[in-house]
Protein backbone atom coordinates (compact mmCIF):
# COMPACT_ATOMS: atom_id res chain seq x y z
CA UNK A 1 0.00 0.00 0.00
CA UNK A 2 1.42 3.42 -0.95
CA UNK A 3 0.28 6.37 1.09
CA UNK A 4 0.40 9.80 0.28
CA UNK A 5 -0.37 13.03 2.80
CA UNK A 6 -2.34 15.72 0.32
CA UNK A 7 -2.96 17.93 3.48
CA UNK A 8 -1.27 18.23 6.63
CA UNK A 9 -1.90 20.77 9.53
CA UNK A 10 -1.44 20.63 13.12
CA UNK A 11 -1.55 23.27 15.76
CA UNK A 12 -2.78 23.93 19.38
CA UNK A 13 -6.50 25.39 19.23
CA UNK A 14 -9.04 25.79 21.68
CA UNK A 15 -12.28 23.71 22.30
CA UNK A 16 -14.35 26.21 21.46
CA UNK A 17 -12.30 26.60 17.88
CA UNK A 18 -12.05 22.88 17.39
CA UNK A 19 -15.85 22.50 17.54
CA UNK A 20 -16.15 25.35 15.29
CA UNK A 21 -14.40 23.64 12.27
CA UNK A 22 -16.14 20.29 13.27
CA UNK A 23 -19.48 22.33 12.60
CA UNK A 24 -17.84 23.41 9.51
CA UNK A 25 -17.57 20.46 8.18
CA UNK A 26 -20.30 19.02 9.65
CA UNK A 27 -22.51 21.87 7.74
CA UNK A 28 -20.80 20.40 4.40
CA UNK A 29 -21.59 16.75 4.86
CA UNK A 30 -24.96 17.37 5.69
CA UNK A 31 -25.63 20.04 2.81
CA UNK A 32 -23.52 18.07 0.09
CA UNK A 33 -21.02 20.42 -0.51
CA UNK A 34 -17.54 19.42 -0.94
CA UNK A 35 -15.09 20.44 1.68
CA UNK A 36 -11.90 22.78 0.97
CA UNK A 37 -9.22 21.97 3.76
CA UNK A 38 -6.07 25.24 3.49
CA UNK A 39 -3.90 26.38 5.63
CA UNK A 40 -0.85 28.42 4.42
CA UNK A 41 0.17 28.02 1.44
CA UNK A 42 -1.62 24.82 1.25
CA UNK A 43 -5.20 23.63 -0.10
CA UNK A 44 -7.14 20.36 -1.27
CA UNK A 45 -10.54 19.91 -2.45
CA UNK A 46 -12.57 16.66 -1.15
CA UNK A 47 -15.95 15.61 -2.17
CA UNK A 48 -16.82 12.62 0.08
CA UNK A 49 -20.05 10.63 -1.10
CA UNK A 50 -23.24 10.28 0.33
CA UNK A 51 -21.85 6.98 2.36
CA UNK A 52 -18.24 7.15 3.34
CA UNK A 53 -16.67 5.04 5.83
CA UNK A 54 -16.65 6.59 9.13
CA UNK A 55 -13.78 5.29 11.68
CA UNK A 56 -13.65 6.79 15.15
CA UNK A 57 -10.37 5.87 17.29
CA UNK A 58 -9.59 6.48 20.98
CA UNK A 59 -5.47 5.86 21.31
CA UNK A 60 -3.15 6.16 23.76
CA UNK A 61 0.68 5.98 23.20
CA UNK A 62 3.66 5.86 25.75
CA UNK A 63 7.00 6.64 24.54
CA UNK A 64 9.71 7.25 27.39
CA UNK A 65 7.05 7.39 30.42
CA UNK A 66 5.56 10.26 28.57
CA UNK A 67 1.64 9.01 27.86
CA UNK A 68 -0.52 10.98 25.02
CA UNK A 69 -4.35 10.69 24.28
CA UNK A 70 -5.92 11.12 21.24
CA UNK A 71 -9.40 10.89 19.33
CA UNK A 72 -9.14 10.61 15.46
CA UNK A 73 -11.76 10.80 13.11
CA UNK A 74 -11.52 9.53 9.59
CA UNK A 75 -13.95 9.62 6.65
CA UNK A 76 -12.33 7.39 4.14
CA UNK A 77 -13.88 6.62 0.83
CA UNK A 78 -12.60 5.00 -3.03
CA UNK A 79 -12.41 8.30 -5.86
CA UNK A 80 -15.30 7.49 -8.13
CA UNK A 81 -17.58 5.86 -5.51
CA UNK A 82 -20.92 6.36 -7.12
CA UNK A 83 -22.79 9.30 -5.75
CA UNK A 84 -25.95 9.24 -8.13
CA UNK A 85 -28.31 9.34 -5.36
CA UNK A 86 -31.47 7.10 -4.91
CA UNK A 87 -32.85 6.05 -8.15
CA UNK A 88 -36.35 7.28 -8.97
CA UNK A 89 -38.68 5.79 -11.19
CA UNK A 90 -40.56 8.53 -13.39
């Protein structure tokens, strides 16, 4: 398997900030847009389908006695996954 990062941004934020671009995004899955991730000098375009797979992942890591907690959420999805909608019978 060959992987390849298109986007990449980490930073400190607040709760209140983090749950703002969750409703961001949120807003777009539910209204069918696509979502435009930038920061910097860097952008990407993704238009996930009606059904992606959705993974959510509670991990924790200890490296040198130091322990770390995260939460990761991943929509994950094949380019050209049909999208057509329901099919309708006129």
């Amino acid at each position: 398997m060959t992987e390849e990062v298109i986007f990449e941004t980490e930073r400190t934020q607040s709760r209140a900030d983090i749950a703002e671009t969750f409703r961001a995004v949120a807003d777009k899955l539910e209204s069918g847009e696509s979502i435009t991730l930038s920061a910097g000098d860097q952008s990407v375009e993704l238009d996930p389908p009606t059904d992606p797979t959705f993974e959510v992942k509670a991990e924790r890591e200890i490296e040198g006695g130091i322990e770390e907690l995260s939460i990761e959420f991943e929509l994950e999805w094949k380019p050209g996954e049909s999208d057509d909608g329901p099919v309708s019978i006129e």
